[in-house]
N, C-alpha and C. Protein backbone atom coordinates (compact mmCIF):
# COMPACT_ATOMS: atom_id res chain seq x y z
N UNK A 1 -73.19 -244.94 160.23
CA UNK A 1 -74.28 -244.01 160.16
C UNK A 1 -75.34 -244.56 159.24
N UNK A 2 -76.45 -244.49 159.59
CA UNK A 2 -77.82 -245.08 158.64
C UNK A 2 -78.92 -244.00 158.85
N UNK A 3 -79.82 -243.78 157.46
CA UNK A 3 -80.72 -242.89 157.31
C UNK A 3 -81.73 -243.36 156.27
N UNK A 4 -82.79 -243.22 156.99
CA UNK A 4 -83.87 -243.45 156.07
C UNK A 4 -83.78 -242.91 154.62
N UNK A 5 -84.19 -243.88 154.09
CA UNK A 5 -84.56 -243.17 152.63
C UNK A 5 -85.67 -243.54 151.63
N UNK A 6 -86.66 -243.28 151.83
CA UNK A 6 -87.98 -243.61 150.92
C UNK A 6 -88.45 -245.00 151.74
N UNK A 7 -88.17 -244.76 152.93
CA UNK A 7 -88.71 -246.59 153.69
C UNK A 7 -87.83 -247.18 154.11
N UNK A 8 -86.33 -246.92 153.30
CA UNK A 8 -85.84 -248.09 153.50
C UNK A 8 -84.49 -247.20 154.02
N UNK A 9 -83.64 -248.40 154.63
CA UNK A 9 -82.08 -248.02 155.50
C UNK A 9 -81.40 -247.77 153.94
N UNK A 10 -80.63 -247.06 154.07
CA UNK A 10 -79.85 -247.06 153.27
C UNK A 10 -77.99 -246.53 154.31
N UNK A 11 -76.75 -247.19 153.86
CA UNK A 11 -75.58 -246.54 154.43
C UNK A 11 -75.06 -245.86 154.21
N UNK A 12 -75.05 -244.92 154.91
CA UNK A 12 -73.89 -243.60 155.07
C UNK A 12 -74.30 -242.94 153.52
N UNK A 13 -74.49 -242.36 153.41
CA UNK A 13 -74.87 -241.28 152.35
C UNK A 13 -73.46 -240.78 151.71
N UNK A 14 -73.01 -240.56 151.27
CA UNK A 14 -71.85 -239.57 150.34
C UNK A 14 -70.77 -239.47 151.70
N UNK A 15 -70.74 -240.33 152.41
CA UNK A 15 -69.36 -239.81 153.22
C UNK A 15 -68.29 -240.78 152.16
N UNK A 16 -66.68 -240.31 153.15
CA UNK A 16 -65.60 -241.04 152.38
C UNK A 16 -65.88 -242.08 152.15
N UNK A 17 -64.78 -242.83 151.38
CA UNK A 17 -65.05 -244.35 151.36
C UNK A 17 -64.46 -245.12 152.57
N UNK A 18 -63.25 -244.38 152.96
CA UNK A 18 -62.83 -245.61 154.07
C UNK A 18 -63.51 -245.05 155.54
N UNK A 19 -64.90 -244.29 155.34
CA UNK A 19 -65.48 -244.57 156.67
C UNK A 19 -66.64 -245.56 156.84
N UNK A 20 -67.07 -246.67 155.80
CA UNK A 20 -68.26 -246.95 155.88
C UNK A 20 -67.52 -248.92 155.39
N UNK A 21 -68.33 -249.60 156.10
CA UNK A 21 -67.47 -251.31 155.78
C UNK A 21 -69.13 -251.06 155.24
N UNK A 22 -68.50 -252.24 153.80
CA UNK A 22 -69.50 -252.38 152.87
C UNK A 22 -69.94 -254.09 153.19
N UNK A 23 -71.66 -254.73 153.00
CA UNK A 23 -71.75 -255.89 153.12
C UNK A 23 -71.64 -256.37 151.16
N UNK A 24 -71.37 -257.69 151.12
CA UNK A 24 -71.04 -258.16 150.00
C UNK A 24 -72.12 -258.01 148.94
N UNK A 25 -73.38 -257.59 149.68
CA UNK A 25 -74.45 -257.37 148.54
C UNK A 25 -74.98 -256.02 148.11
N UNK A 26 -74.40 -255.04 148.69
CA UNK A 26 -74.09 -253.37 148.96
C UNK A 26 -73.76 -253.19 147.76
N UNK A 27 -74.16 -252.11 147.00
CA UNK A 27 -73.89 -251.61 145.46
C UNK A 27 -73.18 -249.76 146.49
N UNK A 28 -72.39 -249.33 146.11
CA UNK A 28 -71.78 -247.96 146.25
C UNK A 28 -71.39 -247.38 144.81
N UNK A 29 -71.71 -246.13 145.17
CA UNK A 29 -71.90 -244.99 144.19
C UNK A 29 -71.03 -243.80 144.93
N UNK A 30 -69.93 -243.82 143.40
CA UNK A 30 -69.21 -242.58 143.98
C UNK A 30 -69.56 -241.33 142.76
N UNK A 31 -68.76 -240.24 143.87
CA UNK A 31 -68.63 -238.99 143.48
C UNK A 31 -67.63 -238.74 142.45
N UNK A 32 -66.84 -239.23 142.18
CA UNK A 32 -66.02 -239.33 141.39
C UNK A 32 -65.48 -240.71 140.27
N UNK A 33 -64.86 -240.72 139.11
CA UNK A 33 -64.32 -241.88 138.79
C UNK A 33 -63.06 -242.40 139.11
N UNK A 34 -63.10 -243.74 138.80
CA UNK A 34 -62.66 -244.56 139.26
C UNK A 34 -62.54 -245.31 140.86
N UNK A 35 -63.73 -244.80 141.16
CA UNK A 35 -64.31 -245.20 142.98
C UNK A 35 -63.78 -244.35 143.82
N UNK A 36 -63.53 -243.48 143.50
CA UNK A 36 -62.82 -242.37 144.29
C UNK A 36 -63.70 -241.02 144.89
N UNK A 37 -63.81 -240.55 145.65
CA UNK A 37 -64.53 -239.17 145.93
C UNK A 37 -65.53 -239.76 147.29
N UNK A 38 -66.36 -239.10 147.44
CA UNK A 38 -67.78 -239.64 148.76
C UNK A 38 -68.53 -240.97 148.14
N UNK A 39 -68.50 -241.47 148.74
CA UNK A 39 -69.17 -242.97 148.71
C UNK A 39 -71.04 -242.80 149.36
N UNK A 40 -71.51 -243.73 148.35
CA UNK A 40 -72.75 -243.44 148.81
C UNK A 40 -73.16 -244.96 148.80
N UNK A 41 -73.42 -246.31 150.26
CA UNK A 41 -73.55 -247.45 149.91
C UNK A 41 -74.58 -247.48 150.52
N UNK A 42 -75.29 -248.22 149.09
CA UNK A 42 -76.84 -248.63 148.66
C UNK A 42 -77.35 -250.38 149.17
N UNK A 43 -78.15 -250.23 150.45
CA UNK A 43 -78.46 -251.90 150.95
C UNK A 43 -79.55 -252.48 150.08
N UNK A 44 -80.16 -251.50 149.96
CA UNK A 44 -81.90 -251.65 148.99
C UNK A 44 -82.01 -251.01 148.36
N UNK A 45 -83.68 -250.95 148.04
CA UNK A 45 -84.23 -249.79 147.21
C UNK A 45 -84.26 -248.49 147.94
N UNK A 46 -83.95 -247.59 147.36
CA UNK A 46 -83.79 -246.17 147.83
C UNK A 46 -83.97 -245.14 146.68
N UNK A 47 -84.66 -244.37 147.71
CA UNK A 47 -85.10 -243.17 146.85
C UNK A 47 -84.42 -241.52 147.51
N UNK A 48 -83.30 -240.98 146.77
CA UNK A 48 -82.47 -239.89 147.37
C UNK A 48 -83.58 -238.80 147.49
N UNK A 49 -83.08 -238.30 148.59
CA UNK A 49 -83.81 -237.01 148.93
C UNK A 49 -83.61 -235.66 147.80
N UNK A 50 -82.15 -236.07 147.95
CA UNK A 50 -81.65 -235.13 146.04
C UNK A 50 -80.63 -235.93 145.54
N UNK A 51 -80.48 -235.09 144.29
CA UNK A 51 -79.88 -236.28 142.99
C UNK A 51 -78.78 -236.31 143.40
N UNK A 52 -77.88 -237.40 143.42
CA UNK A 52 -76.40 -237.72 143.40
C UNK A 52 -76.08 -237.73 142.17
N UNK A 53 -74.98 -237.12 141.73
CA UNK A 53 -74.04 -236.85 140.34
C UNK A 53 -73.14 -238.44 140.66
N UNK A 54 -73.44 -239.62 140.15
CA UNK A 54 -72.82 -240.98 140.53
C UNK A 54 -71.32 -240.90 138.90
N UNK A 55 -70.05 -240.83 139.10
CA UNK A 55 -69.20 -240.83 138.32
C UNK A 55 -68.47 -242.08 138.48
N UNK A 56 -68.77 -243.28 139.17
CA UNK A 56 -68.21 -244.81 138.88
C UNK A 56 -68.97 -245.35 140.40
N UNK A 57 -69.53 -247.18 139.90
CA UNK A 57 -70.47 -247.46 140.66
C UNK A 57 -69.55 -248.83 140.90
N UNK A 58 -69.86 -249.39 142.09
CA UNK A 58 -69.03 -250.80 142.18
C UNK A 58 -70.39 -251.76 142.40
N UNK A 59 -70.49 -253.04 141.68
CA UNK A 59 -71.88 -253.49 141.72
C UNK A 59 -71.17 -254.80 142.46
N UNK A 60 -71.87 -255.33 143.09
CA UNK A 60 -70.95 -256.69 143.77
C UNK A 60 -71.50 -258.10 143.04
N UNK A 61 -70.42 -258.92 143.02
CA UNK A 61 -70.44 -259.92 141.94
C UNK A 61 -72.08 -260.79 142.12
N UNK A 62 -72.81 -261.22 141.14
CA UNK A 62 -73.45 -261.86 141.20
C UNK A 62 -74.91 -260.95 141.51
N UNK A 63 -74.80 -259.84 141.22
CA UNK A 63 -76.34 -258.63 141.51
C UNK A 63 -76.34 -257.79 140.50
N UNK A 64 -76.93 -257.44 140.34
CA UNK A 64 -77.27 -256.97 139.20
C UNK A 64 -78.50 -255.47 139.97
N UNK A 65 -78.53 -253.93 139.71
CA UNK A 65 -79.05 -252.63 140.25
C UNK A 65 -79.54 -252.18 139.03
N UNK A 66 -80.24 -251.12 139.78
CA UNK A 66 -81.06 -250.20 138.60
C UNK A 66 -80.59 -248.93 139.14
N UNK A 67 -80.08 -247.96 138.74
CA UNK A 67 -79.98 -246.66 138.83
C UNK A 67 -80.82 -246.07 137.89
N UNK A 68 -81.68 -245.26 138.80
CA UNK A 68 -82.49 -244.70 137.90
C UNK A 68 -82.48 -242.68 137.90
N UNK A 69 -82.90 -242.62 137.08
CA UNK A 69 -82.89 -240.54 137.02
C UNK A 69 -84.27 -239.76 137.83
N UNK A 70 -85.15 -240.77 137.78
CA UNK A 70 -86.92 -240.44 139.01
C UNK A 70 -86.56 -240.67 139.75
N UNK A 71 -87.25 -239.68 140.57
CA UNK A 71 -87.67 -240.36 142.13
C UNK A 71 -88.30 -241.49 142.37
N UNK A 72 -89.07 -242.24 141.36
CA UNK A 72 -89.59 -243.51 141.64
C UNK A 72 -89.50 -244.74 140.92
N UNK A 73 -88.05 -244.70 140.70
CA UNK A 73 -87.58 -245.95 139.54
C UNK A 73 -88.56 -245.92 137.96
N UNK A 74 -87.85 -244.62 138.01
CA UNK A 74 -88.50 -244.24 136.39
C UNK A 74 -87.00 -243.72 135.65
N UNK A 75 -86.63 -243.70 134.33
CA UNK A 75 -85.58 -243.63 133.81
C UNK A 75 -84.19 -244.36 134.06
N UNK A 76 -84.49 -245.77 134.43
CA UNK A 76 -83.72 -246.52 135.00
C UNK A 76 -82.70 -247.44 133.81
N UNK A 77 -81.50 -247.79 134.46
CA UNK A 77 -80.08 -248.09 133.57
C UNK A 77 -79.88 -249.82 134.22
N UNK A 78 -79.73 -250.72 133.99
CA UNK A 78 -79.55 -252.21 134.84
C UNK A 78 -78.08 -251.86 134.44
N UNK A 79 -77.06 -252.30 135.76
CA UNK A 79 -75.71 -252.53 135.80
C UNK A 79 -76.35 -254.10 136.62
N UNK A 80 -75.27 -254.79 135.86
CA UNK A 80 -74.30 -255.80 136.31
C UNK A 80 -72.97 -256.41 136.57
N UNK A 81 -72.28 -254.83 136.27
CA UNK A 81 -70.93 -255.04 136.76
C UNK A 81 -70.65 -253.80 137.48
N UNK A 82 -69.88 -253.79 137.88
CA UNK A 82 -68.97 -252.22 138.15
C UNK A 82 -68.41 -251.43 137.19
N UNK A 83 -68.18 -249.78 136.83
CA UNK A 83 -68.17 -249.49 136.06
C UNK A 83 -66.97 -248.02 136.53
N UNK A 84 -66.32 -247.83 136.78
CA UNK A 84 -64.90 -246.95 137.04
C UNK A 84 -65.36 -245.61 136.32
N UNK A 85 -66.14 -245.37 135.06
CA UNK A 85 -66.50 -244.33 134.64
C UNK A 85 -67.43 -244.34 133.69
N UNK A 86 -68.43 -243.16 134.25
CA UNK A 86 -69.58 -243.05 134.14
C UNK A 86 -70.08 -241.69 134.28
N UNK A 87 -71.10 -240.90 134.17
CA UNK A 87 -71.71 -239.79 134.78
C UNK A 87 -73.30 -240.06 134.03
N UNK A 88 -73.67 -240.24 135.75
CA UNK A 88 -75.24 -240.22 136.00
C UNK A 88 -75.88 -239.46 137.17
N UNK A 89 -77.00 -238.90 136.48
CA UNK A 89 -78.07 -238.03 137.77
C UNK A 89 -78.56 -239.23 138.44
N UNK A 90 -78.69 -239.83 139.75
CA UNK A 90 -79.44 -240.81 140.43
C UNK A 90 -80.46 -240.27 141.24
N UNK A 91 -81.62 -240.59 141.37
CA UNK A 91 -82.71 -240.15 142.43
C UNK A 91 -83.39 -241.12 142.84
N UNK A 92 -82.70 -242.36 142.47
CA UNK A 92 -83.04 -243.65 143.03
C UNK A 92 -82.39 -244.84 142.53
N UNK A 93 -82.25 -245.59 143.45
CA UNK A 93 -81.97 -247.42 142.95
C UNK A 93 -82.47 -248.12 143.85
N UNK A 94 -82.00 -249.65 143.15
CA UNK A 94 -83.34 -250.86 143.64
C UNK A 94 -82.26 -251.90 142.94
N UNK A 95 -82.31 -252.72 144.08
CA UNK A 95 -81.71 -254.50 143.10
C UNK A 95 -82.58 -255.15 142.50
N UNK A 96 -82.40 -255.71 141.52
CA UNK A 96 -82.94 -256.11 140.86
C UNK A 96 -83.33 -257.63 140.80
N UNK A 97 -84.35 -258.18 141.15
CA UNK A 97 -84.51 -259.50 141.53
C UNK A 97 -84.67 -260.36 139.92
N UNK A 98 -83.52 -261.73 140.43
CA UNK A 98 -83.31 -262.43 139.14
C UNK A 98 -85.06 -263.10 138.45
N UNK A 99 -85.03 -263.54 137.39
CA UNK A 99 -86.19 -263.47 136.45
C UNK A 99 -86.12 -264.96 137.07
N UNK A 100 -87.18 -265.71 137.55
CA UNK A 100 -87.69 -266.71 137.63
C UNK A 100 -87.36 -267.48 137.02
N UNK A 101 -87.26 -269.39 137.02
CA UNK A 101 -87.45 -270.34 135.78
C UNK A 101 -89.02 -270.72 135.28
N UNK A 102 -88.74 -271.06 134.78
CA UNK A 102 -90.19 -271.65 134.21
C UNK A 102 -90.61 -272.39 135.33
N UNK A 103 -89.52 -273.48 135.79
CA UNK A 103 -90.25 -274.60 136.38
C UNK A 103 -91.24 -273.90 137.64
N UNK A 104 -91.00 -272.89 137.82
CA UNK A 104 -91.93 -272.28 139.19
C UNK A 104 -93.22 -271.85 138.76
N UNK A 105 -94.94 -272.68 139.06
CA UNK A 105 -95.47 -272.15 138.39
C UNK A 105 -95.45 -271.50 137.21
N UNK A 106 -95.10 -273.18 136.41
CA UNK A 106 -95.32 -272.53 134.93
C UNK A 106 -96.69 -272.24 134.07
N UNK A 107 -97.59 -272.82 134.31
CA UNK A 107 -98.81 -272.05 133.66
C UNK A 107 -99.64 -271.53 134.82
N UNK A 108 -100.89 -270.98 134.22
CA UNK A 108 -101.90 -270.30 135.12
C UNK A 108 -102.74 -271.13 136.28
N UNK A 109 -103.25 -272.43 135.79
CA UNK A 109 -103.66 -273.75 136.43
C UNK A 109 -103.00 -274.06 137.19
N UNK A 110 -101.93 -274.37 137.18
CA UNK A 110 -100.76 -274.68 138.17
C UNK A 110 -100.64 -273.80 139.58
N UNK A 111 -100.58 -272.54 138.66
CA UNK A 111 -100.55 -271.63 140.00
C UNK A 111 -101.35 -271.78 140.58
N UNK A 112 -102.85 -271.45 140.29
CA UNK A 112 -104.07 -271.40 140.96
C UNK A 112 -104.20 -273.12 141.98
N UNK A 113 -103.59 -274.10 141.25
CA UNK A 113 -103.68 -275.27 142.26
C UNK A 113 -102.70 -275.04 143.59
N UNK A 114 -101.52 -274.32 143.01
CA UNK A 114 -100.75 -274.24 144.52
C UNK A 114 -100.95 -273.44 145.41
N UNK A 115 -102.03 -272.67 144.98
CA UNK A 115 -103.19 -271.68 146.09
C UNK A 115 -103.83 -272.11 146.93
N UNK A 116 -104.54 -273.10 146.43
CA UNK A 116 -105.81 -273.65 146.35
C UNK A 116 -107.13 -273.55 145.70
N UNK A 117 -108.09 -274.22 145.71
CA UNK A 117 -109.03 -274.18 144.50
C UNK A 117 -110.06 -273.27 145.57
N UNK A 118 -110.39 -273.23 146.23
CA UNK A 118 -111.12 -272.09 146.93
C UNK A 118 -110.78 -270.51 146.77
N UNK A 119 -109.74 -270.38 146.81
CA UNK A 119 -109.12 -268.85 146.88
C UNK A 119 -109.55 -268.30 145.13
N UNK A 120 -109.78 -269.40 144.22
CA UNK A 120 -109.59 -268.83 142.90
C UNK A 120 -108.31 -267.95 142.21
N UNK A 121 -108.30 -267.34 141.34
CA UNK A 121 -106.57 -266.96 140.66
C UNK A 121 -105.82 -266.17 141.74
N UNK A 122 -106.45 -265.65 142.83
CA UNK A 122 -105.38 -264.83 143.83
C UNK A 122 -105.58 -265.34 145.47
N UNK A 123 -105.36 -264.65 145.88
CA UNK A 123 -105.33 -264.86 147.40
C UNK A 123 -105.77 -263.16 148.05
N UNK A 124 -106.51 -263.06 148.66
CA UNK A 124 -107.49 -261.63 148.85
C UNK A 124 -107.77 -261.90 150.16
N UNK A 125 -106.91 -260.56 150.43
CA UNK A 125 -107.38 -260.02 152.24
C UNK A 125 -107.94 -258.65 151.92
N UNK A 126 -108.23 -257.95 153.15
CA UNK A 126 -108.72 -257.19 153.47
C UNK A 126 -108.65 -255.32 152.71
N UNK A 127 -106.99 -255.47 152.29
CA UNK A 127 -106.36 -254.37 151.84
C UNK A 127 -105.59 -254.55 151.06
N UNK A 128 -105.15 -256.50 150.32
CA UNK A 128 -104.39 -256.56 149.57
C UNK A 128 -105.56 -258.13 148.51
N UNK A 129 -104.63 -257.91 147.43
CA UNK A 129 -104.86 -259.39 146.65
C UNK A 129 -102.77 -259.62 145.88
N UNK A 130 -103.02 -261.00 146.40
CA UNK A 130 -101.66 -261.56 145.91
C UNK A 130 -102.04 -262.32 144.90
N UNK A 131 -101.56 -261.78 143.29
CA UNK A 131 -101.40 -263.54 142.20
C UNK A 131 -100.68 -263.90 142.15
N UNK A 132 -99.93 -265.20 142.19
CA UNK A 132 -99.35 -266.14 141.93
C UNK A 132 -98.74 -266.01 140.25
N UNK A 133 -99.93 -265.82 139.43
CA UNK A 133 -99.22 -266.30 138.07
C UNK A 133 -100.48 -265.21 137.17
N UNK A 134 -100.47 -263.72 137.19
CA UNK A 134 -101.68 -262.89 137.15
C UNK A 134 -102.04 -262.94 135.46
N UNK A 135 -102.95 -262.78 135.04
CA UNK A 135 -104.11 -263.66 133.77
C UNK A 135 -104.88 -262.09 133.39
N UNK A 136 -105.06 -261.79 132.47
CA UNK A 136 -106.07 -261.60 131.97
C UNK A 136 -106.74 -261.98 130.52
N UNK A 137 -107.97 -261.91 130.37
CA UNK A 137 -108.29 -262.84 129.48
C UNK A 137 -108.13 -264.30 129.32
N UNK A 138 -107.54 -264.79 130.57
CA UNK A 138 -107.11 -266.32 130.36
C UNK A 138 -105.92 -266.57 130.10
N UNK A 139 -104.76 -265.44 129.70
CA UNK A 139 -103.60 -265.41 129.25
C UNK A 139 -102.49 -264.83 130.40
N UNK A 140 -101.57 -265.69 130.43
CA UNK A 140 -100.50 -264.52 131.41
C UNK A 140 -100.21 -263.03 130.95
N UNK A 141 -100.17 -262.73 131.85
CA UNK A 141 -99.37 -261.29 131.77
C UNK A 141 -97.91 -260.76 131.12
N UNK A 142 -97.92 -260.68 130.22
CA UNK A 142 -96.40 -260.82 129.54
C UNK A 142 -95.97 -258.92 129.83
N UNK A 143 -94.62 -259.16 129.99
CA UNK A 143 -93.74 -258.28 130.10
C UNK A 143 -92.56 -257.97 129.34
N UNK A 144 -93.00 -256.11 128.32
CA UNK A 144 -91.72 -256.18 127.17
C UNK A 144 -91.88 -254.51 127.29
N UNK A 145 -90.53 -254.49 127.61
CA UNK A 145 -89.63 -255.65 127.26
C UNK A 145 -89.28 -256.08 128.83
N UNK A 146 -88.39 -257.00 128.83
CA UNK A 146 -88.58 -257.94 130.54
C UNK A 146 -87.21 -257.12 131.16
N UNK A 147 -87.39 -255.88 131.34
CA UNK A 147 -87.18 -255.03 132.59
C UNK A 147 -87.62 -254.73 133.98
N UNK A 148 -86.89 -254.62 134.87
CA UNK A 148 -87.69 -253.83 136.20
C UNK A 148 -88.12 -253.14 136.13
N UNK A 149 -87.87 -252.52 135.23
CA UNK A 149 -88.76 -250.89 135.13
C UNK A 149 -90.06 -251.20 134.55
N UNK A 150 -89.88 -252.04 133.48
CA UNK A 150 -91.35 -252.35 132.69
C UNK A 150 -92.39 -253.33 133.67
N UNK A 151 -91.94 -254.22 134.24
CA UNK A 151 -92.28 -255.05 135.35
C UNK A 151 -93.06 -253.96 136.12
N UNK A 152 -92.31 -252.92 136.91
CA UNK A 152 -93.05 -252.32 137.83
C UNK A 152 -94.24 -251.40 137.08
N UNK A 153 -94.25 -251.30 135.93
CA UNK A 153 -95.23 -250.58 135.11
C UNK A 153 -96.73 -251.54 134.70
N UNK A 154 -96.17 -252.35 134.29
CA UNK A 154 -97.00 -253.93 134.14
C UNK A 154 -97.93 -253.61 135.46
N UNK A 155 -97.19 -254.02 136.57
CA UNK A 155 -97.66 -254.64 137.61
C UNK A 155 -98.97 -253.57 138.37
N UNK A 156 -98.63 -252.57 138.14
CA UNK A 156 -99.62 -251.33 138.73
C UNK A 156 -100.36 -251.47 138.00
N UNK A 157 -100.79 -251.34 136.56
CA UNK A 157 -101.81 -251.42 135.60
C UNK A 157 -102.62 -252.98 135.93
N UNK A 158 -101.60 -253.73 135.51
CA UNK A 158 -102.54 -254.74 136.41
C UNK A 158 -103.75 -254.80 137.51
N UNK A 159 -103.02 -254.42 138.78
CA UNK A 159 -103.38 -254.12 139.94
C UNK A 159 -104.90 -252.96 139.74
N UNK A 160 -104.13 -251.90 138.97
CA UNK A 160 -105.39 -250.72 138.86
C UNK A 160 -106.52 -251.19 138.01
N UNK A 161 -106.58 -252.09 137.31
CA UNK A 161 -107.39 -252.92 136.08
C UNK A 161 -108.21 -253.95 137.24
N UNK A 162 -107.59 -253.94 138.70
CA UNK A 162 -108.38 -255.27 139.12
C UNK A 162 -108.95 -254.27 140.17
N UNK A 163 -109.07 -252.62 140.49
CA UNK A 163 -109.28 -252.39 141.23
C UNK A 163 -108.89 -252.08 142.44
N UNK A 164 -107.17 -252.16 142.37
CA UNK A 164 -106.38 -251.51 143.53
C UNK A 164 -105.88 -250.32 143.55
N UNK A 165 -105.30 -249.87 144.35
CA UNK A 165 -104.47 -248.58 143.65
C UNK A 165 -102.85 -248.52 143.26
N UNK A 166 -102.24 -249.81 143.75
CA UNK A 166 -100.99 -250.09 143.26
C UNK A 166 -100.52 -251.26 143.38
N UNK A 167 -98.88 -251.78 143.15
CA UNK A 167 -98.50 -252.82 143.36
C UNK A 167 -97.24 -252.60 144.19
N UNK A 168 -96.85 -253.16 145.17
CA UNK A 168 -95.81 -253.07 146.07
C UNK A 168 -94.48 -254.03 145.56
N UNK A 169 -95.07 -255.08 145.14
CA UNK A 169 -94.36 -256.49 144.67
C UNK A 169 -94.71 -256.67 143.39
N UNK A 170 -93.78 -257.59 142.64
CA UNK A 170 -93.67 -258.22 141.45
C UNK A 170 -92.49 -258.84 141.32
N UNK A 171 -92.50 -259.84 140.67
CA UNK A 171 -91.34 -260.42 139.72
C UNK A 171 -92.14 -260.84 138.67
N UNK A 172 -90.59 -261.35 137.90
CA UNK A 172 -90.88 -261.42 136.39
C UNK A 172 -90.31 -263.19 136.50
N UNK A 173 -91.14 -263.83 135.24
CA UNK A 173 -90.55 -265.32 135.35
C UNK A 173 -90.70 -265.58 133.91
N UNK A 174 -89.64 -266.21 133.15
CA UNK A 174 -89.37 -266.88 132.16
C UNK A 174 -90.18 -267.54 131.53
N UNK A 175 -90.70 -268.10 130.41
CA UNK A 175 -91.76 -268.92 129.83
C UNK A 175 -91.39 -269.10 128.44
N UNK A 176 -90.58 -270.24 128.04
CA UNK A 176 -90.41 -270.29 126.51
C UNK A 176 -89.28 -269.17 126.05
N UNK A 177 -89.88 -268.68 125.21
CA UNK A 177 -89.15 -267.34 124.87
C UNK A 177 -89.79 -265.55 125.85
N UNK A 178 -90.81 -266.20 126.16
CA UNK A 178 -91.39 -264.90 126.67
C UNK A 178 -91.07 -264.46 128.51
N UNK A 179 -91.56 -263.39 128.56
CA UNK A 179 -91.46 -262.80 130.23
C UNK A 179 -92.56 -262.46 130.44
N UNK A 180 -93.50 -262.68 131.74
CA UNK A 180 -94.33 -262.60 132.36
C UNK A 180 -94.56 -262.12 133.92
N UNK A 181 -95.48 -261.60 134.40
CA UNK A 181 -95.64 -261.16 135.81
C UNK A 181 -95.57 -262.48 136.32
N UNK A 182 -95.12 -262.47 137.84
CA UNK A 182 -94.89 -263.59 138.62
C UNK A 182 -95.37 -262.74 140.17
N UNK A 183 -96.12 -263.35 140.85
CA UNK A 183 -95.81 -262.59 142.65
C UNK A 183 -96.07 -261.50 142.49
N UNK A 184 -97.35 -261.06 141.83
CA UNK A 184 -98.35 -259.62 142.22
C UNK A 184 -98.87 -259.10 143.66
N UNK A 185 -98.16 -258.64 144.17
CA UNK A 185 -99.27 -258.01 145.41
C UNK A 185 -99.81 -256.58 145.21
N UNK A 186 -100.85 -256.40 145.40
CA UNK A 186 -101.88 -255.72 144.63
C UNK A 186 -102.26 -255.03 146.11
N UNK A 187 -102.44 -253.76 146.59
CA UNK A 187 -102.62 -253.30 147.53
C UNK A 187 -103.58 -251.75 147.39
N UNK A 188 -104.36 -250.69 148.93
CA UNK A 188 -105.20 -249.85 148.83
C UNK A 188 -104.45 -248.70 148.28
N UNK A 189 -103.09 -248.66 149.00
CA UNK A 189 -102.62 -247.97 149.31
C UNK A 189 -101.46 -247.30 147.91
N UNK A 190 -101.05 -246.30 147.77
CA UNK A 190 -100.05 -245.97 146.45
C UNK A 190 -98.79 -246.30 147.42
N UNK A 191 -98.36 -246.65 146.10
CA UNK A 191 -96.64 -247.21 146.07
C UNK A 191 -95.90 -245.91 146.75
């Protein structure tokens, strides 16, 4: 069984656990602890129609989720493991994409060369602008603390500072000791 949820598929909502085969990158949220009770397995970002009471979460090796208490990945918790017991309000989660290395577009110049020198610091269509490595004042965009949650906060202000009305995309990428915006898409439309 599959049902929309904020855009995206999400599986089987709160049924049992042994009615739903989980894929290896699937985060599930139960009703109860120790993985026991209605299973709720999470493919993407999703936003619940109403709050799930989540009492133990199984995170699959090597991913790392945000459970958050908003409807729009606001009051958000990063798991990277599984956790047998717990009690959380959820009204949304989202995986969490790993933080960049440096070596990818490490300064601002760089980026802008792997654009091209015509496009200048972004790439701009009609209803969107994409940065590469987003600047103001001449400086990257640093992110603190280097959360998803703060990332997606970053990234809209950004975006609304250049004249959009939101950001759909972001990552975050490594630099020295610091965290920075990486892969802005900047769009008309609200998130």
């Amino acid at each position: 069984m599959r049902m929309l949820i904020g855009g995206v598929i999400a599986i089987a909502a709160w049924l049992p656990a042994q009615s739903v085969a989980q894929t290896s990158r699937d985060m599930s949220l139960f009703s109860k602890g120790n993985f026991k009770g209605a299973r709720s397995s999470v493919a993407g970002p999703s936003q619940f129609g109403r709050p799930l009471v989540v009492r133990s979460v199984v995170i699959p090796s090597g991913t790392e989720w945000e459970l958050c208490s908003g409807n729009t990945y606001t009051g958000c918790r990063q798991f990277r493991e599984s956790k047998p017991s717990m009690v959380m309000t959820v009204r949304s989660a989202r995986p969490v994409a790993a933080i960049l290395p440096s070596a990818v577009a490490a300064s601002p110049g760089e980026a802008v060369r792997s654009i091209g020198s015509a496009a200048g610091p972004s790439l701009r269509g009609t209803a969107s602008e994409y940065f590469v490595a987003p600047t103001e004042a001449g400086n990257r965009v640093e992110v603190r603390p280097g959360t998803a949650e703060a990332m997606s906060r970053r990234a809209s202000e950004f975006c609304r500072s250049r004249g959009w009305r939101s950001s759909v995309h972001g990552r975050l990428q490594a630099v020295g000791g610091s965290v920075y915006l990486a892969d802005v898409l900047c769009v008309d439309t609200p998130s």
